[in-house]
C-alpha atoms as a PDB file:
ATOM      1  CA  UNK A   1      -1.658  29.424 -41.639  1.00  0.00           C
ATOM      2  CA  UNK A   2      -3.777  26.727 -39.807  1.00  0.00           C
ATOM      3  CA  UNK A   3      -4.412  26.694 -36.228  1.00  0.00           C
ATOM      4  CA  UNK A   4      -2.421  24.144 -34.674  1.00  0.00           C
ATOM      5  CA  UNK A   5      -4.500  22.052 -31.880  1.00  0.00           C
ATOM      6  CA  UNK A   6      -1.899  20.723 -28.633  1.00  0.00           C
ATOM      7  CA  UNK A   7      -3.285  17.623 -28.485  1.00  0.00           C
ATOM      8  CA  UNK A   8      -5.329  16.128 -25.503  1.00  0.00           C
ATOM      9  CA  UNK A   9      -2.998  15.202 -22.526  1.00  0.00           C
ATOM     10  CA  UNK A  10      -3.713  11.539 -21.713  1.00  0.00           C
ATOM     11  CA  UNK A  11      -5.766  10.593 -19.146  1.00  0.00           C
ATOM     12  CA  UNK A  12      -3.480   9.495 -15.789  1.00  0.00           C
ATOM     13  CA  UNK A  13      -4.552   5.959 -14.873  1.00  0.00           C
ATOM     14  CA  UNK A  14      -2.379   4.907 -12.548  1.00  0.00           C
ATOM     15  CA  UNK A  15      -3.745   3.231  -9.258  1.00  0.00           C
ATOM     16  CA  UNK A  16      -3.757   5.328  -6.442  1.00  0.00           C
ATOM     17  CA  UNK A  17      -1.002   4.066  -3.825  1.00  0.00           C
ATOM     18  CA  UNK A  18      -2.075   3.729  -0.672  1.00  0.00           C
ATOM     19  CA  UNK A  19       0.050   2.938   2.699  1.00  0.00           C
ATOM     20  CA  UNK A  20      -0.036  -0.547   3.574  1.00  0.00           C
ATOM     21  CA  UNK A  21       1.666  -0.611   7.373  1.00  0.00           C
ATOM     22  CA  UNK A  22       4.633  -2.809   7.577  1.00  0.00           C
ATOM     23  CA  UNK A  23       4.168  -6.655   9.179  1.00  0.00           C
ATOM     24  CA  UNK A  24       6.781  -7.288  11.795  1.00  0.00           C
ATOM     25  CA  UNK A  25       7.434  -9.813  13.978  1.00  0.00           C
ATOM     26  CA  UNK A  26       8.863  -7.531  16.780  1.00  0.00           C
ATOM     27  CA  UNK A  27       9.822  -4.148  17.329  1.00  0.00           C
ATOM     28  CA  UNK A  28      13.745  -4.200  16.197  1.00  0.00           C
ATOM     29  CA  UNK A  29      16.256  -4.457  18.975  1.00  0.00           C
ATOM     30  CA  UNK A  30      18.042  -0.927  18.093  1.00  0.00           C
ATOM     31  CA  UNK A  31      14.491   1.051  18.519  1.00  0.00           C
ATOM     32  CA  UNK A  32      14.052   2.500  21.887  1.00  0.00           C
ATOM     33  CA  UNK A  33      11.058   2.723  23.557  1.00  0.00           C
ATOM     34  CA  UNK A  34       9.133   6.471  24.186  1.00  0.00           C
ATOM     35  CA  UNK A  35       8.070   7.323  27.751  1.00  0.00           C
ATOM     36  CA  UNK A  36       5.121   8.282  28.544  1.00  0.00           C
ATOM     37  CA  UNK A  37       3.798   6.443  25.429  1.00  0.00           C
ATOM     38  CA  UNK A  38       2.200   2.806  24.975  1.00  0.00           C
ATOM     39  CA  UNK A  39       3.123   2.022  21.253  1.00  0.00           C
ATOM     40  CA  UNK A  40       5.486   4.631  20.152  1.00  0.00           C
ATOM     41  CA  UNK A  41       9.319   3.551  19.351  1.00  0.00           C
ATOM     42  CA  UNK A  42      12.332   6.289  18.180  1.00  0.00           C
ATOM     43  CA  UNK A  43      13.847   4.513  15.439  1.00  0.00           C
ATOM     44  CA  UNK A  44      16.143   6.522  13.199  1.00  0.00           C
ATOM     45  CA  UNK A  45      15.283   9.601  15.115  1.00  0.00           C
ATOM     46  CA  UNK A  46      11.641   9.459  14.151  1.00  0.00           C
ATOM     47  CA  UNK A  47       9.007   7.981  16.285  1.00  0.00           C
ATOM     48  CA  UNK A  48       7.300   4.702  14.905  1.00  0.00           C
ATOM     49  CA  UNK A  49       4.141   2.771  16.582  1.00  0.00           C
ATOM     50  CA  UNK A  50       4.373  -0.896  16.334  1.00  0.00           C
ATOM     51  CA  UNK A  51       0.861  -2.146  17.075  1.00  0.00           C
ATOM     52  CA  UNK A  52       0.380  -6.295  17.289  1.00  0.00           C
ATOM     53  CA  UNK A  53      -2.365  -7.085  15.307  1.00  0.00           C
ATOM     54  CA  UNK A  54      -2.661 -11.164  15.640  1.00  0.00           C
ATOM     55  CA  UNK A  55       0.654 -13.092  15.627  1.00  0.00           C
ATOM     56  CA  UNK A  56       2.429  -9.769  13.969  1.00  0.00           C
ATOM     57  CA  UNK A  57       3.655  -6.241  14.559  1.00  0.00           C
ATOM     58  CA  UNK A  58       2.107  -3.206  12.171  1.00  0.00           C
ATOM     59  CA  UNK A  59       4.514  -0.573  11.525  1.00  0.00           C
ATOM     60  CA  UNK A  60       3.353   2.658  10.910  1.00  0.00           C
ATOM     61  CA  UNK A  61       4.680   5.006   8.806  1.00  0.00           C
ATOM     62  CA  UNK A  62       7.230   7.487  10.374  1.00  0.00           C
ATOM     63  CA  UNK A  63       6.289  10.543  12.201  1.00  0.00           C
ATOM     64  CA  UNK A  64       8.375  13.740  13.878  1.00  0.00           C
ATOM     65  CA  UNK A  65       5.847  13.932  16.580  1.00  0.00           C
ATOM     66  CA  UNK A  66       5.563  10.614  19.101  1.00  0.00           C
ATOM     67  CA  UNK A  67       1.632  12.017  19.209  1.00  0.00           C
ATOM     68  CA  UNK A  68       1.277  11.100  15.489  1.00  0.00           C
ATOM     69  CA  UNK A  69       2.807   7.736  16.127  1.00  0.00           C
ATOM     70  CA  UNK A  70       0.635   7.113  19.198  1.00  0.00           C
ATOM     71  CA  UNK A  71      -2.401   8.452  17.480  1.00  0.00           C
ATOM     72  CA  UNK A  72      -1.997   6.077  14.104  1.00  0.00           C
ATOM     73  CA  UNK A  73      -2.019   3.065  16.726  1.00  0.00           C
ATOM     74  CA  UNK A  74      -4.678   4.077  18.798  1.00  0.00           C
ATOM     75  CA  UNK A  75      -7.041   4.238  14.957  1.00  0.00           C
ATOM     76  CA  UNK A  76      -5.317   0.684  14.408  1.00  0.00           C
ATOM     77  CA  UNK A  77      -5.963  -0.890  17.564  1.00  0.00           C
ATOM     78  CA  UNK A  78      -9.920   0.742  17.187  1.00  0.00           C
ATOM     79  CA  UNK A  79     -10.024  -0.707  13.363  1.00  0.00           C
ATOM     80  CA  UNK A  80      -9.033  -4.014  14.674  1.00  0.00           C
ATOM     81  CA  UNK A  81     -10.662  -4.016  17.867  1.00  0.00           C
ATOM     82  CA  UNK A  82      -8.083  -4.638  20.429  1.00  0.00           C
ATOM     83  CA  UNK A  83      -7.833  -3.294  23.892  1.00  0.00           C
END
């Protein structure tokens, strides 16, 4: 009886998806805004940071914690160099 050989499981090359933030071009009326926070909105009870990056809002991706949400536009604001 020969020895049967699985054969080789093909080689996964797909593109690796990366998160591309959202352009907006405001914060949408039913968010509400976080105290105590400078970017952070609660929209669909999770808190999102809408950061304007030249004529448009970047959304971030949503977060359970508003420090997340601050924290993701305080790296956006430093990658883009606004105050």
């Amino acid at each position: 009886m020969p020895l049967l050989m699985k054969p080789l499981r093909q080689q996964n090359n797909r593109p690796v998806i990366t998160y591309k933030p959202r352009v907006e071009p405001a914060p949408p009326s039913h968010a509400w805004r976080v105290d105590g926070f400078n970017d952070v909105w609660l929209l669909n009870n999770k808190y999102v940071a809408f950061v304007l990056v030249g004529d448009a809002f970047r959304q971030s991706p949503a977060f359970t914690l508003p420090d997340a949400a601050q924290r993701w536009a305080t790296q956006i604001r430093q990658e883009n160099e606004i105050s």
